[in-house]
N, C-alpha and C. Protein backbone atom coordinates (compact mmCIF):
# COMPACT_ATOMS: atom_id res chain seq x y z
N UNK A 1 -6.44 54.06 -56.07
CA UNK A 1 -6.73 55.05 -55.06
C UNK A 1 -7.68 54.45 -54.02
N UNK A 2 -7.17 54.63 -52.64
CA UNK A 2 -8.15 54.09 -51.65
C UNK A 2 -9.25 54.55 -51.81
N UNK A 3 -10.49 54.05 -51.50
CA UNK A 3 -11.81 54.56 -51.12
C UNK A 3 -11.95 55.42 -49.79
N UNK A 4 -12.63 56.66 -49.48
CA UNK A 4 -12.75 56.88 -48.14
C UNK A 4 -13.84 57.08 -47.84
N UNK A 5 -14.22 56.62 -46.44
CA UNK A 5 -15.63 56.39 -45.82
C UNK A 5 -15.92 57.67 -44.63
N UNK A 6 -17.77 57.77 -44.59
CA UNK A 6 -17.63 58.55 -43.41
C UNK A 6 -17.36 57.78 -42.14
N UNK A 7 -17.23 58.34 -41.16
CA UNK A 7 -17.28 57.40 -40.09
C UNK A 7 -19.00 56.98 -39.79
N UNK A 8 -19.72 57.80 -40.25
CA UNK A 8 -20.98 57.16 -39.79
C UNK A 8 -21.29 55.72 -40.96
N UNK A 9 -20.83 55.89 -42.15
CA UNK A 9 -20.87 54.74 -43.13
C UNK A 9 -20.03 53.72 -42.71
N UNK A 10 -18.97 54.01 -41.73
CA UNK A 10 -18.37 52.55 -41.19
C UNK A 10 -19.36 52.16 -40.22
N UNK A 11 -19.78 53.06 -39.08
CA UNK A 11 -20.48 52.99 -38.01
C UNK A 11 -21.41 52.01 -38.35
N UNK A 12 -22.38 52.06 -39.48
CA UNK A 12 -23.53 51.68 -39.84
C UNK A 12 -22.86 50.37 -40.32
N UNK A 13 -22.25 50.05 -41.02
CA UNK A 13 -21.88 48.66 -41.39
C UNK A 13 -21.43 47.64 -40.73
N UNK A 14 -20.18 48.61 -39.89
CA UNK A 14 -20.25 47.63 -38.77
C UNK A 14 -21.69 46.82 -37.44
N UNK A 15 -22.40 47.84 -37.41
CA UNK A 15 -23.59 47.56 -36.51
C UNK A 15 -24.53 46.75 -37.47
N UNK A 16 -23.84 46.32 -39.14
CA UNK A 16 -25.07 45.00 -39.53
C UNK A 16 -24.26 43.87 -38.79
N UNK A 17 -22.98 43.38 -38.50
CA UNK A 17 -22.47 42.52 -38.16
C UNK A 17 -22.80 42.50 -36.61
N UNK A 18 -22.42 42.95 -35.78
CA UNK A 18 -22.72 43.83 -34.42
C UNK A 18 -24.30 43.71 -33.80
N UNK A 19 -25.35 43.92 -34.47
CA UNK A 19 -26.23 44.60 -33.99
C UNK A 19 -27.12 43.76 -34.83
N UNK A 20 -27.12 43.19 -36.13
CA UNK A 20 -28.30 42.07 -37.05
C UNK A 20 -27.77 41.17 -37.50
N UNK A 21 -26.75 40.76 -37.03
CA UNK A 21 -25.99 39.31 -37.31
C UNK A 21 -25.79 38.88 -38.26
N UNK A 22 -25.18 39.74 -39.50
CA UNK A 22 -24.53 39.93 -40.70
C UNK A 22 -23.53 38.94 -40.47
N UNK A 23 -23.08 38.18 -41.18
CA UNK A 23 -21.91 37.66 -41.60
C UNK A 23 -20.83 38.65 -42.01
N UNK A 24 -19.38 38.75 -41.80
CA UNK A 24 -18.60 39.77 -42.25
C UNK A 24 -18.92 39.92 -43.67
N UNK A 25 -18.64 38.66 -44.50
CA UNK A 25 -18.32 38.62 -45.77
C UNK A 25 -20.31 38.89 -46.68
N UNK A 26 -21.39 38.87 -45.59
CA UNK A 26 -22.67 39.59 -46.07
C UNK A 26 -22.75 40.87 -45.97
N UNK A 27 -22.13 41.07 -44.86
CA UNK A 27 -22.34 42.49 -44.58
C UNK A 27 -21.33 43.39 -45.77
N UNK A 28 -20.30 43.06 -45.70
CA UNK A 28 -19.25 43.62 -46.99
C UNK A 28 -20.18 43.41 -48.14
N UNK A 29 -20.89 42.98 -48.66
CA UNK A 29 -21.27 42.47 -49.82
C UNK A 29 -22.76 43.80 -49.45
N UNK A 30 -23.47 43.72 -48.86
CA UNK A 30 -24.67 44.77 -48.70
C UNK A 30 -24.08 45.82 -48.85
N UNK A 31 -22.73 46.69 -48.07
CA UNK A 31 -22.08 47.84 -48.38
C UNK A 31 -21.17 47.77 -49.84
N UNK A 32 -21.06 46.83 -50.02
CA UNK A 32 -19.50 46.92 -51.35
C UNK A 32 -18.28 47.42 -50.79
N UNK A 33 -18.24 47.10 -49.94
CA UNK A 33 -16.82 46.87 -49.53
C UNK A 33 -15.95 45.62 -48.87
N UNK A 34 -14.69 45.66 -48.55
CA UNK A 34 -13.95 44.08 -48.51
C UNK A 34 -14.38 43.71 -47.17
N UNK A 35 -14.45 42.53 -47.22
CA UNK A 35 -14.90 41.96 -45.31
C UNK A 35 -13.56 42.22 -44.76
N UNK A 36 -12.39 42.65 -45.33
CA UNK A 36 -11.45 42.98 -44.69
C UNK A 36 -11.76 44.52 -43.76
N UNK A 37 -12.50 45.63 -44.31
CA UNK A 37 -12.70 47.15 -43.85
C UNK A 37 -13.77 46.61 -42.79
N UNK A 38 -14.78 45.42 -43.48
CA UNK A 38 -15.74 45.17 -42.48
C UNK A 38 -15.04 45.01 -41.03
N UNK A 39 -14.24 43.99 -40.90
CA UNK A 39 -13.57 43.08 -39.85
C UNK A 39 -12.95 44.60 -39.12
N UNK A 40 -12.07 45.45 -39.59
CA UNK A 40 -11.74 46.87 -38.66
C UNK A 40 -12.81 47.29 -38.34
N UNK A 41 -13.93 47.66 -39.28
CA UNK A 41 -14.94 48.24 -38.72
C UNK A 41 -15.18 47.85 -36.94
N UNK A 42 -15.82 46.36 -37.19
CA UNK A 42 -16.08 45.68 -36.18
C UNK A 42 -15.62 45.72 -34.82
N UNK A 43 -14.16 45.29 -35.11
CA UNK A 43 -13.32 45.08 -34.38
C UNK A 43 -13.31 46.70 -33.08
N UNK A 44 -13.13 47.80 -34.20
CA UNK A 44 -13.45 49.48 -33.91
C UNK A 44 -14.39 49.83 -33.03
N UNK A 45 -15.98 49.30 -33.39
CA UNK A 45 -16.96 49.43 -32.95
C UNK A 45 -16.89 48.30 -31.32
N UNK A 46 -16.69 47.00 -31.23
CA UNK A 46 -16.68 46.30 -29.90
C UNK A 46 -15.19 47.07 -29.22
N UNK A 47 -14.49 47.42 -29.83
CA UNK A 47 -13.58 48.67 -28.69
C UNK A 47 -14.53 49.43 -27.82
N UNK A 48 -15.26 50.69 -29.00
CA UNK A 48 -15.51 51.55 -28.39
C UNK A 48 -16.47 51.35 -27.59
N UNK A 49 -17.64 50.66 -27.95
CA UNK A 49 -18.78 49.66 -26.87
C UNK A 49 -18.34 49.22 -25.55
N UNK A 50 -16.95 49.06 -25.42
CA UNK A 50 -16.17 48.73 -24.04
C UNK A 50 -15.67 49.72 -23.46
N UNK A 51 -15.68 51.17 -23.58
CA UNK A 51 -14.97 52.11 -23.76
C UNK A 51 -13.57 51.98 -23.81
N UNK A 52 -13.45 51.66 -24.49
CA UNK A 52 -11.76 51.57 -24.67
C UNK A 52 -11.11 52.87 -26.04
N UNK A 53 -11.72 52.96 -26.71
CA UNK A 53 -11.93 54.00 -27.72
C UNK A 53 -12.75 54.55 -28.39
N UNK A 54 -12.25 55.66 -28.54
CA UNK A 54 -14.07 56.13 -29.40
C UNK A 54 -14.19 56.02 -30.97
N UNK A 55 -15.09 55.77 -31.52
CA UNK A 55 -15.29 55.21 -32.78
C UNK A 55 -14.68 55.77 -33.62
N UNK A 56 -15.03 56.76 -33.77
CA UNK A 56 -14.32 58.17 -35.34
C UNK A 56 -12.88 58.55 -34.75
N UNK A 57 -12.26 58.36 -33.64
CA UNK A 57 -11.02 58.63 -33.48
C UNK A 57 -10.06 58.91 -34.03
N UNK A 58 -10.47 57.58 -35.21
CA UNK A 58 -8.96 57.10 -36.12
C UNK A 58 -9.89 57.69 -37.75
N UNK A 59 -9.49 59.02 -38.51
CA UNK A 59 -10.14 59.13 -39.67
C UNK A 59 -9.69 57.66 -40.91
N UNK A 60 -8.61 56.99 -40.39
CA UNK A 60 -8.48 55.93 -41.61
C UNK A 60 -8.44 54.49 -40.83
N UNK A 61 -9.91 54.08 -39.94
CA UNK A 61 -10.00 53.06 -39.71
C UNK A 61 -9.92 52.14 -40.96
């Protein structure tokens, strides 16, 4: 069964990579989750920073 996150618990994980220069695969490891959810996170968060989308948009980033 998938895990599901809030969007503010992606929000926040992504902004250790983003914002304190986490390594994907540190930052996954501080939350417990795969640097794979990290890497969408990320990816999610420098969208919406550009406005190109808004963060919580998608409930299964």
């Amino acid at each position: 069964m998938a895990k599901h996150f809030t969007a503010e618990f992606k929000l926040e994980a992504a902004k250790l990579v983003v914002d304190h220069g986490y390594t994907y695969v540190k930052a996954a490891e501080a939350v417990n989750v795969s640097h794979l959810a990290i890497t969408r996170w990320v990816n999610k968060l420098r969208l919406e920073r550009q406005g190109k989308t808004p963060y919580g948009a998608s409930p299964h980033l």
